[in-house]
N, C-alpha and C. Protein backbone atom coordinates (compact mmCIF):
# COMPACT_ATOMS: atom_id res chain seq x y z
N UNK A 1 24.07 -17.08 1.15
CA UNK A 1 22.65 -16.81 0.91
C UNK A 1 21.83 -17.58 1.94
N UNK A 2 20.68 -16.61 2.71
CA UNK A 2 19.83 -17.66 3.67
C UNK A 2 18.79 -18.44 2.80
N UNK A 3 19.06 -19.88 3.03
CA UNK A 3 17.85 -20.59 2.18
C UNK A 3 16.84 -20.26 2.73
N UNK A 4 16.45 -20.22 3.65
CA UNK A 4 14.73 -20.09 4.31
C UNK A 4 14.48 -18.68 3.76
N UNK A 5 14.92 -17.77 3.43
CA UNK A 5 15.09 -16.67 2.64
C UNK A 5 14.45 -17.14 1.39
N UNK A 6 15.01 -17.55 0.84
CA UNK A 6 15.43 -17.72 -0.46
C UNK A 6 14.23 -18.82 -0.97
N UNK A 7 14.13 -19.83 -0.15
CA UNK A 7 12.80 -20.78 -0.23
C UNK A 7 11.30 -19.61 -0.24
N UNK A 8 11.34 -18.77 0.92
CA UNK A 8 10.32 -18.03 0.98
C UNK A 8 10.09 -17.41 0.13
N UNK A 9 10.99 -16.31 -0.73
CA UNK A 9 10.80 -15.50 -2.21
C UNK A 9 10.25 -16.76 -3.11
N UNK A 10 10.45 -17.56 -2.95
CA UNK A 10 10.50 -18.20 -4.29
C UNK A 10 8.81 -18.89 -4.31
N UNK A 11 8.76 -19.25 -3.12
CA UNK A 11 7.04 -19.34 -2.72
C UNK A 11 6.21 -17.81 -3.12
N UNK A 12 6.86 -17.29 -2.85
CA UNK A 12 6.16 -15.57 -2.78
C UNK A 12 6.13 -15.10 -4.43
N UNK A 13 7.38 -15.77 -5.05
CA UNK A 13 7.12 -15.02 -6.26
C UNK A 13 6.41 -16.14 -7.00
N UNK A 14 6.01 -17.68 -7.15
CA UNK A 14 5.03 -18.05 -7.78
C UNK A 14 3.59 -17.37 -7.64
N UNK A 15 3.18 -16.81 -6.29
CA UNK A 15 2.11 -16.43 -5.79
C UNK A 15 1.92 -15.00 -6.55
N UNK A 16 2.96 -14.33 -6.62
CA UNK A 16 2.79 -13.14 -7.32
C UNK A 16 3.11 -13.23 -8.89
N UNK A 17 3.44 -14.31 -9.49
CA UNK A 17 3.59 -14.58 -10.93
C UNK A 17 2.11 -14.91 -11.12
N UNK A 18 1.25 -15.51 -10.57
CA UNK A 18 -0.23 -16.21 -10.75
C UNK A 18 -0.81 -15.02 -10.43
N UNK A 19 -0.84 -14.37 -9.86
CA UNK A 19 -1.54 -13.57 -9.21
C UNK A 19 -1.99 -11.75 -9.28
N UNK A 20 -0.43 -11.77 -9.69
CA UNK A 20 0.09 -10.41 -9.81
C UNK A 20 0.92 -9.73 -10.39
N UNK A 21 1.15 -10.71 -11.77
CA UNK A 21 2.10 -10.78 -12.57
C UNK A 21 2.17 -9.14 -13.34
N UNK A 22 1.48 -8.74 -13.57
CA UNK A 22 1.39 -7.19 -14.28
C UNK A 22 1.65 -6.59 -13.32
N UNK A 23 1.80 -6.26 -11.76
CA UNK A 23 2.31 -5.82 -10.87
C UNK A 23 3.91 -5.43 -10.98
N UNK A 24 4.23 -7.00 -10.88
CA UNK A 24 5.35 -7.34 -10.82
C UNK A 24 6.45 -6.92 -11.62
N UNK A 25 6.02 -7.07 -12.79
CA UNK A 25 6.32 -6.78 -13.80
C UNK A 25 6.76 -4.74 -14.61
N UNK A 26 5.53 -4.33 -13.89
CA UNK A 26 5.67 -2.86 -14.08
C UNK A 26 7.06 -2.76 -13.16
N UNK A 27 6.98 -2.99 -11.81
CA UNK A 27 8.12 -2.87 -11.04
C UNK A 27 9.54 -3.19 -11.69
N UNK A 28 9.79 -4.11 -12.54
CA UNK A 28 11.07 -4.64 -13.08
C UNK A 28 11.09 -3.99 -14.17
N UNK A 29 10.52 -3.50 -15.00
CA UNK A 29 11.26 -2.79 -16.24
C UNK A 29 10.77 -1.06 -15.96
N UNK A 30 10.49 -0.41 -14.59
CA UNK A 30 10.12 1.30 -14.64
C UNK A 30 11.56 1.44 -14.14
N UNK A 31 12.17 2.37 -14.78
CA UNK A 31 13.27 3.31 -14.73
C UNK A 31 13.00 4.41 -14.47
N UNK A 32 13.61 5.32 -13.75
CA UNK A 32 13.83 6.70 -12.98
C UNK A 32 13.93 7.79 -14.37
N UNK A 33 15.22 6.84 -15.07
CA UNK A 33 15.69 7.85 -16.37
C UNK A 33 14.02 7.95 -17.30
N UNK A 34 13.15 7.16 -17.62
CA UNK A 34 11.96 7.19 -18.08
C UNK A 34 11.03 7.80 -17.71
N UNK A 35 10.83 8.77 -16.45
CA UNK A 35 9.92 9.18 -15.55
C UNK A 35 9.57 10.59 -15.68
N UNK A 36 8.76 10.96 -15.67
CA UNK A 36 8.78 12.50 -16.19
C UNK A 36 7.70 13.20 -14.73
N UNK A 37 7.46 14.51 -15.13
CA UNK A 37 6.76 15.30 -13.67
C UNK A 37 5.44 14.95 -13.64
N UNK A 38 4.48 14.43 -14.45
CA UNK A 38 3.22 13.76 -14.61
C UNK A 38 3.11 12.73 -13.74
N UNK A 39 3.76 11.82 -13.56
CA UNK A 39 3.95 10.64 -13.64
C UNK A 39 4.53 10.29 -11.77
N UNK A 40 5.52 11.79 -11.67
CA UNK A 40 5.88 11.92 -10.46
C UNK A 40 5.06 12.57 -9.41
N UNK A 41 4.03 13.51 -9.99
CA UNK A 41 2.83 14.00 -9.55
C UNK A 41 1.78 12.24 -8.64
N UNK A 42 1.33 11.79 -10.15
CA UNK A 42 0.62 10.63 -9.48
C UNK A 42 1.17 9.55 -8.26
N UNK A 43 2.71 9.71 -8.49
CA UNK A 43 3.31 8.47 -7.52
C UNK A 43 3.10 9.10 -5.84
N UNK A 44 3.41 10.53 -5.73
CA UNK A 44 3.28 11.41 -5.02
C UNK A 44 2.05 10.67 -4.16
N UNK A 45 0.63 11.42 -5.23
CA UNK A 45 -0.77 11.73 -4.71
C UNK A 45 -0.38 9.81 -3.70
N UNK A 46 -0.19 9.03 -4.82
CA UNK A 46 -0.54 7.36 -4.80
C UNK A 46 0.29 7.02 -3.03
N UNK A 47 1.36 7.41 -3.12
CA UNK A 47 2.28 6.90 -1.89
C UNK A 47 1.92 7.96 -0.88
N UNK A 48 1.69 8.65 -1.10
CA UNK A 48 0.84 9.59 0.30
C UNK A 48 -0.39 8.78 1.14
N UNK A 49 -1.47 8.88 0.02
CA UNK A 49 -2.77 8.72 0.24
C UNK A 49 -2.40 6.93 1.05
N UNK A 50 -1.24 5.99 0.60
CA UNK A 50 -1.37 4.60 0.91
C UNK A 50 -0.48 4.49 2.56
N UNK A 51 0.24 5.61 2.45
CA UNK A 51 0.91 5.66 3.76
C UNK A 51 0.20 5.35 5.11
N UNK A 52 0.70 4.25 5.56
CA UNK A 52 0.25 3.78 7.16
C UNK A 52 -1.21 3.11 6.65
N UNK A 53 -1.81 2.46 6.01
CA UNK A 53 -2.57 2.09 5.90
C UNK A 53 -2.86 0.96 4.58
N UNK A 54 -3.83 0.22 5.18
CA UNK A 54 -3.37 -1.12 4.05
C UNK A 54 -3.87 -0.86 2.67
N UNK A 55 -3.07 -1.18 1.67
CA UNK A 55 -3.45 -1.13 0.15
C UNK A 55 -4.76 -1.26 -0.25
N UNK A 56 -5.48 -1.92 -0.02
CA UNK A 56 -6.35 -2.27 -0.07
C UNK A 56 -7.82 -1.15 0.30
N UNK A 57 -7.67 -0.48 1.55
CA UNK A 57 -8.32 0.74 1.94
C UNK A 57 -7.82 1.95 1.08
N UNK A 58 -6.55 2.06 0.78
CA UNK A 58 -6.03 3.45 0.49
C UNK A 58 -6.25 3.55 -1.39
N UNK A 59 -6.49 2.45 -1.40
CA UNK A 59 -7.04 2.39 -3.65
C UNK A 59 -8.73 2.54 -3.39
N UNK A 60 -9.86 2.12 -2.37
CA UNK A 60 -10.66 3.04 -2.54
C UNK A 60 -10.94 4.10 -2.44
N UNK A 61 -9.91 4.88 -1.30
CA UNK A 61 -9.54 6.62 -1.06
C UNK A 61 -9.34 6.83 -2.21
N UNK A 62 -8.56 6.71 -3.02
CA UNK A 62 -7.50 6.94 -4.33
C UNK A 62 -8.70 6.79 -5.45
N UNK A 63 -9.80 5.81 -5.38
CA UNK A 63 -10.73 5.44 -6.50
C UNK A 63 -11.79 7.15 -6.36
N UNK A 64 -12.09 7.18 -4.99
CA UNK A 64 -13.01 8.31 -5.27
C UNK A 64 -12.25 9.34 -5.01
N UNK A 65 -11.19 9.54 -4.54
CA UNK A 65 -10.57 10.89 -4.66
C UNK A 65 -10.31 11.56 -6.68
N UNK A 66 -9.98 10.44 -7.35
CA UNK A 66 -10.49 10.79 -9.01
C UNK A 66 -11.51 10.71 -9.13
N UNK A 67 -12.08 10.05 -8.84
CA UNK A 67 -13.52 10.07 -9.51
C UNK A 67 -14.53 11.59 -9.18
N UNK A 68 -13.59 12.02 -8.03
CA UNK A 68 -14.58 13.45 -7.54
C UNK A 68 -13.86 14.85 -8.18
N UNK A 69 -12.84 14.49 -9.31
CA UNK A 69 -12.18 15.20 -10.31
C UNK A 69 -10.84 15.81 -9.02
N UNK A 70 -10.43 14.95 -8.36
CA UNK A 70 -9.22 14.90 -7.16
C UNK A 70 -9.45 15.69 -6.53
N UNK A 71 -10.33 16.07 -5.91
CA UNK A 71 -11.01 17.26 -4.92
C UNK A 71 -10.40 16.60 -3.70
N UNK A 72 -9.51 17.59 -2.82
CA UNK A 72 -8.43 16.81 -1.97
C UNK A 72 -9.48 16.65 -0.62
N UNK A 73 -10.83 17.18 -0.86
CA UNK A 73 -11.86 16.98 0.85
C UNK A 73 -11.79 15.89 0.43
N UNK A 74 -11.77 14.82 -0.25
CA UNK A 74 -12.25 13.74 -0.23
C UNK A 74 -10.83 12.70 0.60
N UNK A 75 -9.94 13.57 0.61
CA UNK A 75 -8.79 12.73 2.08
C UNK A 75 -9.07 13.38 3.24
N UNK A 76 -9.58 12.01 4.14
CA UNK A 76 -9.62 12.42 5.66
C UNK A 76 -8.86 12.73 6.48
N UNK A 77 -7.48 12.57 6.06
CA UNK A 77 -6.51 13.12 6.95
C UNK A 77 -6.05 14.41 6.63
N UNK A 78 -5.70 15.36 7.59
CA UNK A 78 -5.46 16.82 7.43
C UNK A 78 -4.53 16.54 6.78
N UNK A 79 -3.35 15.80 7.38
CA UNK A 79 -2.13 16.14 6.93
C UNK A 79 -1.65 15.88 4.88
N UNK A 80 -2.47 14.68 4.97
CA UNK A 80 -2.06 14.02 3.67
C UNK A 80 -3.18 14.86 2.80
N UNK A 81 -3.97 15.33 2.86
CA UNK A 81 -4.60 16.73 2.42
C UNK A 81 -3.85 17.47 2.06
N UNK A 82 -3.10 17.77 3.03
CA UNK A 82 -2.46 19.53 2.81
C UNK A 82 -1.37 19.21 1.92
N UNK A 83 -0.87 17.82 1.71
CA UNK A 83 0.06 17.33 0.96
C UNK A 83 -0.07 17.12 -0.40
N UNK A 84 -1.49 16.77 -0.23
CA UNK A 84 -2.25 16.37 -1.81
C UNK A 84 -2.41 17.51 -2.12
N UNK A 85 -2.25 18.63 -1.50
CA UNK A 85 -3.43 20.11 -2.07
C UNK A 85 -1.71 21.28 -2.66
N UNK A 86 -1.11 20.52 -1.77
CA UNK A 86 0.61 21.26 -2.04
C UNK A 86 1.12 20.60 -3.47
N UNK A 87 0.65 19.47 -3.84
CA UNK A 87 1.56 19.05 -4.79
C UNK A 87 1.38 18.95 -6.14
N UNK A 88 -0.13 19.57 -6.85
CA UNK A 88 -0.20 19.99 -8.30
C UNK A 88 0.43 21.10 -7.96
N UNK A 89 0.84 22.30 -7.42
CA UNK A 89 1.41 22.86 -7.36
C UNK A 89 2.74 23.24 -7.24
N UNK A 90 3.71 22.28 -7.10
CA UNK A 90 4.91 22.09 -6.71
C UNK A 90 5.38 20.72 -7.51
N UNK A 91 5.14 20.00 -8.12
CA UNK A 91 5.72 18.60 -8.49
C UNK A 91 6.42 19.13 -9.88
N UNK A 92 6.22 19.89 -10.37
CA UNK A 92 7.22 19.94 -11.47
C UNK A 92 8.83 20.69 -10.66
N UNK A 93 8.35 21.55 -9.87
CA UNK A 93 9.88 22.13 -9.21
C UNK A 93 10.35 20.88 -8.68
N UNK A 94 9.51 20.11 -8.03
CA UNK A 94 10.15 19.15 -6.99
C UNK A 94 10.93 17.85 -7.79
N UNK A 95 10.38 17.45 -9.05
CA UNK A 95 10.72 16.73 -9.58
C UNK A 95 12.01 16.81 -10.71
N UNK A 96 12.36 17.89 -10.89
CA UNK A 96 13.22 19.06 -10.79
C UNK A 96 14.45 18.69 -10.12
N UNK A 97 14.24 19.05 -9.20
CA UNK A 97 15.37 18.75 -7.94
C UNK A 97 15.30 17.45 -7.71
N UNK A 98 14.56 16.44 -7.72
CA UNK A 98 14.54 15.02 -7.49
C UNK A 98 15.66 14.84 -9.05
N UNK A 99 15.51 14.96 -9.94
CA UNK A 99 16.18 14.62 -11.05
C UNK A 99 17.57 15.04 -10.67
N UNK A 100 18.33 16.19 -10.50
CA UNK A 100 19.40 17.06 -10.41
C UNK A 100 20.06 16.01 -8.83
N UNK A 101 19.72 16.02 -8.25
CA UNK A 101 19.68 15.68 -6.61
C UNK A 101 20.44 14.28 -6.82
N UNK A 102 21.96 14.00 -5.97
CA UNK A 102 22.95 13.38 -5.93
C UNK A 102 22.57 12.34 -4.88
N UNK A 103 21.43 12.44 -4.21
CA UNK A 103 21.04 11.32 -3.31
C UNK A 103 19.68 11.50 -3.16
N UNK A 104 18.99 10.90 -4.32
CA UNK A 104 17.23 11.26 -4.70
C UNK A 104 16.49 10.36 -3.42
N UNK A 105 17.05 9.88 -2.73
CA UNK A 105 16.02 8.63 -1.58
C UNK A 105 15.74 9.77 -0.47
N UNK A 106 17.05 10.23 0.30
CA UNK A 106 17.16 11.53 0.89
C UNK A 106 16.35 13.01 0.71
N UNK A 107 16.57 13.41 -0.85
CA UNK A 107 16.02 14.30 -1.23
C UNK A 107 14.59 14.02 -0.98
N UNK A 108 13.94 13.04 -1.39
CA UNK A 108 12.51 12.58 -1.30
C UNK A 108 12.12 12.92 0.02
N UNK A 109 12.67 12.79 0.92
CA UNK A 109 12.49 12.99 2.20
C UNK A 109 12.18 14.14 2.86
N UNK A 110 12.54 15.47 2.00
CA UNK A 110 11.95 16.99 2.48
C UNK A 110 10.62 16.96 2.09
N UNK A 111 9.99 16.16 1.32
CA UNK A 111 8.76 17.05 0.57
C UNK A 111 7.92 16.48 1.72
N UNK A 112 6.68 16.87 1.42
CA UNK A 112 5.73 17.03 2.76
C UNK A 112 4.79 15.15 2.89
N UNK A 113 4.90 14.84 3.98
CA UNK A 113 4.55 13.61 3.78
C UNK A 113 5.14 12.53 3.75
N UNK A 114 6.66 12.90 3.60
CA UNK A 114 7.38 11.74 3.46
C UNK A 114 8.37 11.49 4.06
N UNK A 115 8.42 10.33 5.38
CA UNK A 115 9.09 10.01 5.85
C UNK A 115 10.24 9.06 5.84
N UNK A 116 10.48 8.16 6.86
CA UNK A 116 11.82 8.24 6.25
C UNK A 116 11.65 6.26 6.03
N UNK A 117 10.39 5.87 5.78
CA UNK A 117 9.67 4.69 5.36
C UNK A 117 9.42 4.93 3.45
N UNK A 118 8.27 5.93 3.65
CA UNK A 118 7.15 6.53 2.74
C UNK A 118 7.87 6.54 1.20
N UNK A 119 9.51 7.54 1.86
CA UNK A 119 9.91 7.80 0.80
C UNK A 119 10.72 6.82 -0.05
N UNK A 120 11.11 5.78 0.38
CA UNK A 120 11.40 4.34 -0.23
C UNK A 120 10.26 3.90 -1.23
N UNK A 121 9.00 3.91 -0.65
CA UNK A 121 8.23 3.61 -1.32
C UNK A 121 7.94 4.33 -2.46
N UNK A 122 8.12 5.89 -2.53
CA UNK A 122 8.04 6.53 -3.64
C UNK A 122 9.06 6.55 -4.63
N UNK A 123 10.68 6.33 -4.53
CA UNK A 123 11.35 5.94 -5.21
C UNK A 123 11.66 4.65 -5.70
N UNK A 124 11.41 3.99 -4.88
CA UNK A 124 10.41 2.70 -5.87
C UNK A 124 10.05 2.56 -6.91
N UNK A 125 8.82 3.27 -6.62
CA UNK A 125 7.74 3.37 -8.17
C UNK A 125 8.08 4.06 -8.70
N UNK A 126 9.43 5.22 -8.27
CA UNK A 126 9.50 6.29 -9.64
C UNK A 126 11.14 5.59 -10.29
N UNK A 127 11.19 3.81 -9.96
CA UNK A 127 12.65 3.59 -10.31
C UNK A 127 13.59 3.24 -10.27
N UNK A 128 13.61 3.95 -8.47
CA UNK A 128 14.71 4.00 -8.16
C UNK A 128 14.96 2.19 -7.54
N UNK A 129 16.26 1.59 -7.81
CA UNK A 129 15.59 0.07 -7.82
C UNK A 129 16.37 0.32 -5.89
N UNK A 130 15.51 -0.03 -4.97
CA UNK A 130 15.88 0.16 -3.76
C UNK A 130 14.58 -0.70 -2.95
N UNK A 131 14.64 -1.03 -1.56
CA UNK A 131 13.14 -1.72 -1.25
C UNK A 131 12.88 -0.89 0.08
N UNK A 132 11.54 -1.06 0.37
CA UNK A 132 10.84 -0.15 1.03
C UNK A 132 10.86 -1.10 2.95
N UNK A 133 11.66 -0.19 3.70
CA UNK A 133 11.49 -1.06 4.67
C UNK A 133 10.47 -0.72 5.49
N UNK A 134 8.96 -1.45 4.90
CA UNK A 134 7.68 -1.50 5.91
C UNK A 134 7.58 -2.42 6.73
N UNK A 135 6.18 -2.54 7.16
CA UNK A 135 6.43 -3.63 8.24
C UNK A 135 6.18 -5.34 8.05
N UNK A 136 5.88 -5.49 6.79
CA UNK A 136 5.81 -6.74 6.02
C UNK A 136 7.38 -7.08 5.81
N UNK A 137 8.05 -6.45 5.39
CA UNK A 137 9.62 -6.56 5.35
C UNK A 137 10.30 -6.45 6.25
N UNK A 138 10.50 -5.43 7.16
CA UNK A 138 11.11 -5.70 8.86
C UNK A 138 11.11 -6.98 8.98
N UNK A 139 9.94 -7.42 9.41
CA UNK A 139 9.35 -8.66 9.74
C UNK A 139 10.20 -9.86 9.30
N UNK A 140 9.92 -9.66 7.62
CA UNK A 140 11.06 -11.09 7.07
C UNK A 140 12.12 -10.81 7.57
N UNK A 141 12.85 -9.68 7.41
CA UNK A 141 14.42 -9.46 7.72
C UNK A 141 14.70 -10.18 9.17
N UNK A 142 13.65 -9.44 10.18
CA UNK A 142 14.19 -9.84 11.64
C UNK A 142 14.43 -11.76 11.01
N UNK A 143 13.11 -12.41 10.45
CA UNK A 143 13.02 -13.36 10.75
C UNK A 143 14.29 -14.63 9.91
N UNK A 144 14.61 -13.84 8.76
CA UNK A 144 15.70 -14.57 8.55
C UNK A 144 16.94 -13.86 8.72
N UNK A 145 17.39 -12.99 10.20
CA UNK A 145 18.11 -12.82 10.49
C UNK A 145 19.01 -12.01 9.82
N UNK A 146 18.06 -10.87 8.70
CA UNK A 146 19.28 -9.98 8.18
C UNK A 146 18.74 -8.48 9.57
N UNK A 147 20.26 -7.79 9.17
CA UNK A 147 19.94 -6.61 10.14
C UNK A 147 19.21 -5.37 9.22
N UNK A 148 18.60 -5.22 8.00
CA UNK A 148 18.34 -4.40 7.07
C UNK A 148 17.53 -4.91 6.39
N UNK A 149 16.15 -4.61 5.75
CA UNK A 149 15.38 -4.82 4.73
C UNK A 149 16.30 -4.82 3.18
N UNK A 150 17.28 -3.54 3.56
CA UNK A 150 17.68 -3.74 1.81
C UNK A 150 19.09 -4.75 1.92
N UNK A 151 19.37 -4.82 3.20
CA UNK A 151 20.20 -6.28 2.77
C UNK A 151 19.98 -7.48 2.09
N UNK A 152 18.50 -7.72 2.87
CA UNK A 152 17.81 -8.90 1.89
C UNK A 152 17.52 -8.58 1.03
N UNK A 153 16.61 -7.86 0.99
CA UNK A 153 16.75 -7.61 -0.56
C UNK A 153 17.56 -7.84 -1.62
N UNK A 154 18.80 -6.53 -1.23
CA UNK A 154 19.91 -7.49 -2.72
C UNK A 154 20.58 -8.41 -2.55
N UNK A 155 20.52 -9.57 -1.79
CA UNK A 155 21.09 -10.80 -2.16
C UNK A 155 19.95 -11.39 -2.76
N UNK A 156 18.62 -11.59 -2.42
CA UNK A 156 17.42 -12.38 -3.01
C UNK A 156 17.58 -11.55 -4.38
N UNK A 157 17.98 -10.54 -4.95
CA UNK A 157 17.74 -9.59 -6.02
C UNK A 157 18.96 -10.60 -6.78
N UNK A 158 20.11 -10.96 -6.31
CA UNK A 158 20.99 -11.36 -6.76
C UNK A 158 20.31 -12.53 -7.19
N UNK A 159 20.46 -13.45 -5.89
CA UNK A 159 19.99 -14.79 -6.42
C UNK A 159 18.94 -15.03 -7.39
N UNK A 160 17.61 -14.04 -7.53
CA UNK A 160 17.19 -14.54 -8.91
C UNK A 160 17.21 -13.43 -10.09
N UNK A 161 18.05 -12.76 -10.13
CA UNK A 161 18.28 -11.81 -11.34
C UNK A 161 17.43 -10.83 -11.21
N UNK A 162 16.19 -10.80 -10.36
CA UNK A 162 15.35 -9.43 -10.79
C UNK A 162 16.18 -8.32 -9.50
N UNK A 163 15.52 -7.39 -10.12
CA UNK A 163 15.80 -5.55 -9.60
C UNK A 163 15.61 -5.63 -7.77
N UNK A 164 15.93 -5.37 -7.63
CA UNK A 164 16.04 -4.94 -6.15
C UNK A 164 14.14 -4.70 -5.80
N UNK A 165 13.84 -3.74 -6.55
CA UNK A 165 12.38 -3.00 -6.35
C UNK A 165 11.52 -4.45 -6.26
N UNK A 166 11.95 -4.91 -7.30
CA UNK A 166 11.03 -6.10 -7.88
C UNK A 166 10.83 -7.15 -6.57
N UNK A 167 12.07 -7.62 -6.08
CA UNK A 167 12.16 -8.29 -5.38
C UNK A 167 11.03 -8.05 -3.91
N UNK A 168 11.33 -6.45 -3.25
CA UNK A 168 10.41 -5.44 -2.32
C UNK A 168 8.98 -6.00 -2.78
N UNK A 169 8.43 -5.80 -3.85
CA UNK A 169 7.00 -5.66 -4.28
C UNK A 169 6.59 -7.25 -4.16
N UNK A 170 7.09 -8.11 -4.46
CA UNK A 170 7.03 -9.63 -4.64
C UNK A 170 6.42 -9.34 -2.86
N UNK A 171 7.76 -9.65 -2.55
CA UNK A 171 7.83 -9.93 -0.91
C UNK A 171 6.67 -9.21 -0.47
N UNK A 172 6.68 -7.70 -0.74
CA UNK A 172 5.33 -7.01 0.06
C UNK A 172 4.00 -7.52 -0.25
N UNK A 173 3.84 -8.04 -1.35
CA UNK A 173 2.24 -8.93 -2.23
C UNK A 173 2.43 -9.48 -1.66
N UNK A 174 2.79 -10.54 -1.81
CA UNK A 174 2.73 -11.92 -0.99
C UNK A 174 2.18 -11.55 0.47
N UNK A 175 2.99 -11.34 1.21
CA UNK A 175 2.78 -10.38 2.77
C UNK A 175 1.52 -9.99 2.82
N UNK A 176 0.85 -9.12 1.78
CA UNK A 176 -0.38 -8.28 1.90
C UNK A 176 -1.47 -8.99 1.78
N UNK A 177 -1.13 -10.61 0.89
CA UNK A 177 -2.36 -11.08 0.69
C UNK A 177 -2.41 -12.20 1.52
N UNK A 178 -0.99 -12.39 2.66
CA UNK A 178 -1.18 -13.93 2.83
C UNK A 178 -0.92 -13.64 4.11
N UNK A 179 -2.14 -12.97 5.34
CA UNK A 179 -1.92 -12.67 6.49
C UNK A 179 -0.97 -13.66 7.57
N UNK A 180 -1.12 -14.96 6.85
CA UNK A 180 -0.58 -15.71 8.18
C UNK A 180 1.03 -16.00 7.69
N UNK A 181 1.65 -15.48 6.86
CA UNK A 181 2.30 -15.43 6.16
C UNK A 181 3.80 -15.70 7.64
């Protein structure tokens, strides 16, 4: 196990226990088997609309895109538009085949919008316990010398008992709020 690893989560997850504990928390007990097409609809709209852009900007997109009863003009990007405007229409088939589907990280990866980052992030939140290699995580990996985001991951997942996902979301909070990080 790398301690400077391992020192760092552990800084990261007091910060996100104080901080962001209901976060955290949703992440460690959501299961895939619990997830239904409602639910996979919103993670959809949620990990689209946040793609390439910081959390923080993409939850006020997300605040008035409901509030304007999800009227998809209200996303400025064509693409993630045409994605938002494709997917009350399609998320029950798709979620469908995400359920049935023998390698759901992969599968995630045809639907529109989701690359081969994005869709980590959406099986994530719909579950799947795996971590999202963005660029807050690259980052640690290069820096404590693993060759993979989800390498670190499951040994830090090991070393303190939580989920793989859990571990991703810790590390990415922390990251998001602590620029000099």
């Amino acid at each position: 196990m790398n301690k400077q690893a391992l020192n760092f989560f552990k800084t990261a997850e007091q910060y996100v226990k104080t901080n962001f504990n209901d976060e955290m928390l949703k992440v460690e007990n959501r299961r895939f088997e619990d997830q239904n097409a409602e639910g996979f609809l919103r993670q959809c709209i949620y990990v689209v609309v946040n793609s390439g852009m910081p959390n923080q900007v993409a939850a006020k997109i997300l605040e008035r895109f409901y509030e304007s009863g999800s009227n998809p003009n209200t996303i400025g990007h064509p693409n993630k538009r045409k994605a938002i405007t494709q997917a009350p229409l399609k998320y029950k088939e798709w979620f469908e085949a995400l359920q049935s589907s023998n390698d759901k990280i992969e599968y995630l990866e045809s639907l529109p919008m989701m690359g081969p980052t994005i869709k980590y992030h959406l099986a994530r939140n719909m579950g799947i316990d795996c971590a999202k290699p963005d660029r807050h995580l690259k980052r640690l990996a290069e820096r404590f010398g693993y060759s993979e985001v989800q390498t670190m991951c499951e040994e830090l997942a090991k070393e303190s008992g939580y989920r793989i996902g859990t571990v991703d979301v810790i590390l990415w909070r922390y990251c998001n709020m602590q620029p000099d990080y």
